[in-house]
Protein backbone atom coordinates (compact mmCIF):
# COMPACT_ATOMS: atom_id res chain seq x y z
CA UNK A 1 0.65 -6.78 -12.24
CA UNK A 2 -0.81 -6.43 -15.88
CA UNK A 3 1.72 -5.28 -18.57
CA UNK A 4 0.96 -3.65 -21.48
CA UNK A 5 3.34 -2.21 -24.61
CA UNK A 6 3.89 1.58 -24.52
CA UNK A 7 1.92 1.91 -27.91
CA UNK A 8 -1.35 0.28 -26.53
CA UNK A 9 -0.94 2.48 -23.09
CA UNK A 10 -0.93 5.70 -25.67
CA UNK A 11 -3.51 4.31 -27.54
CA UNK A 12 -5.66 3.81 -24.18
CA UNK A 13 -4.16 6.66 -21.85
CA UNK A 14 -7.55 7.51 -20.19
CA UNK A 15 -9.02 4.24 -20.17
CA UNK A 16 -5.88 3.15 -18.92
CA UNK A 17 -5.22 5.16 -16.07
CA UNK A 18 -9.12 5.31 -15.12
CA UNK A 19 -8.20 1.30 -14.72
CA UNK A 20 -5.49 1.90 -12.42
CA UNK A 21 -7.20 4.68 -10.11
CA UNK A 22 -10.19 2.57 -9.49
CA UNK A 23 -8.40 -0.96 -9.21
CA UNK A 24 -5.65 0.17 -7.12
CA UNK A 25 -3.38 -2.30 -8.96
CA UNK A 26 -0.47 -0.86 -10.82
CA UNK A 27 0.71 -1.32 -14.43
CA UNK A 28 4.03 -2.41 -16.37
CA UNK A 29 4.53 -0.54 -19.42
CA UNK A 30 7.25 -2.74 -22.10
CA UNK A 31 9.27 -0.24 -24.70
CA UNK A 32 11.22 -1.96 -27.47
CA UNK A 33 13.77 0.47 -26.89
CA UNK A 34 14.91 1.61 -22.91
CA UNK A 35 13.50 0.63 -19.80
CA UNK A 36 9.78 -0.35 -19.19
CA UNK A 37 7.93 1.88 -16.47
CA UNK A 38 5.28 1.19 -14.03
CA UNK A 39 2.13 3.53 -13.83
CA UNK A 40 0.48 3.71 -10.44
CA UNK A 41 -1.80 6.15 -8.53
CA UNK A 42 -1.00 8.72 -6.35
CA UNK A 43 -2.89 7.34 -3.06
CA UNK A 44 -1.43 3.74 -3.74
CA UNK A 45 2.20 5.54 -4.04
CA UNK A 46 1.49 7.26 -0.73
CA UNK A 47 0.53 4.27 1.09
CA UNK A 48 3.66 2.46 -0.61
CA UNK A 49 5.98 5.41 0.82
CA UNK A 50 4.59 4.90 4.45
CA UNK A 51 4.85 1.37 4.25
CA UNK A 52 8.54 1.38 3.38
CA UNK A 53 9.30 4.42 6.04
CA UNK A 54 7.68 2.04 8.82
CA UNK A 55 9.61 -0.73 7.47
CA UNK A 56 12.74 0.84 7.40
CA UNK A 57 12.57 2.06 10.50
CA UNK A 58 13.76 -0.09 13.45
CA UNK A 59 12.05 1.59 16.22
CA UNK A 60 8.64 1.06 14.74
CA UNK A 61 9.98 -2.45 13.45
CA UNK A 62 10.74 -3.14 17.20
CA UNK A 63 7.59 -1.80 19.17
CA UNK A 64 5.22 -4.20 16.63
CA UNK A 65 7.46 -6.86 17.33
CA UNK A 66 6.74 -6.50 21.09
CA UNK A 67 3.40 -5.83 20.31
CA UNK A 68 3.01 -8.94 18.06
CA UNK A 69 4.57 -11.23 21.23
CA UNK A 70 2.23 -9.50 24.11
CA UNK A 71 -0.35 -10.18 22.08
CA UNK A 72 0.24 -13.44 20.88
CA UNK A 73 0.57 -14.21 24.58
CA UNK A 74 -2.50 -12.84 25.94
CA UNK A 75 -0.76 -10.03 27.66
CA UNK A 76 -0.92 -7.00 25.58
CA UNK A 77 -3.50 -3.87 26.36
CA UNK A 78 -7.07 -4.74 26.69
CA UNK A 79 -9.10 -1.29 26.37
CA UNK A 80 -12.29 -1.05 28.68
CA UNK A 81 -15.56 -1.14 27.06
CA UNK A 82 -15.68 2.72 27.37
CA UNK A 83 -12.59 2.99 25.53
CA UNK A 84 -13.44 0.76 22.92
CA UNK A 85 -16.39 2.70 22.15
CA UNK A 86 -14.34 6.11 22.22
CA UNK A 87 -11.64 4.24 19.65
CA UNK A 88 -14.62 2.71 17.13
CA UNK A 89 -16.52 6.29 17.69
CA UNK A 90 -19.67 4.26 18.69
């Protein structure tokens, strides 16, 4: 993550957050005085939020654990051809 001081990120504010949007990488803003702050975008805080509500919840947590074993064993669901077509939209 890139950091930058809070007077540079004023100086910059459109560049800045143009940066951020298209990268998808978030930002660490320093102030001399209180806490720094991190600027990200809105899709990328999104996509954090769902990651952290799958993580923290065990029932998900527990059905791609199965999932991850089945698979690693060869056993898990193998989709006809037909199927696999309907899921790709091919």
């Amino acid at each position: 993550m890139d950091t930058m001081s809070v007077n540079k990120f004023r100086e910059n504010l459109k560049s800045v957050v143009e940066q951020v949007v298209s990268r998808h990488e978030p930002l660490k803003v320093t102030r001399r005085a209180g806490q720094d702050f991190v600027v990200i975008s809105a899709d990328d805080w999104e996509r954090e939020q769902e990651t952290l509500h799958v993580l923290q919840n065990k029932d998900l947590m527990q059905q791609i654990a199965d999932s991850l074993e089945t698979h690693t064993h060869g056993k898990g669901y193998k989709p006809t051809g037909e199927q696999m077509d309907e899921i790709t939209g091919v």
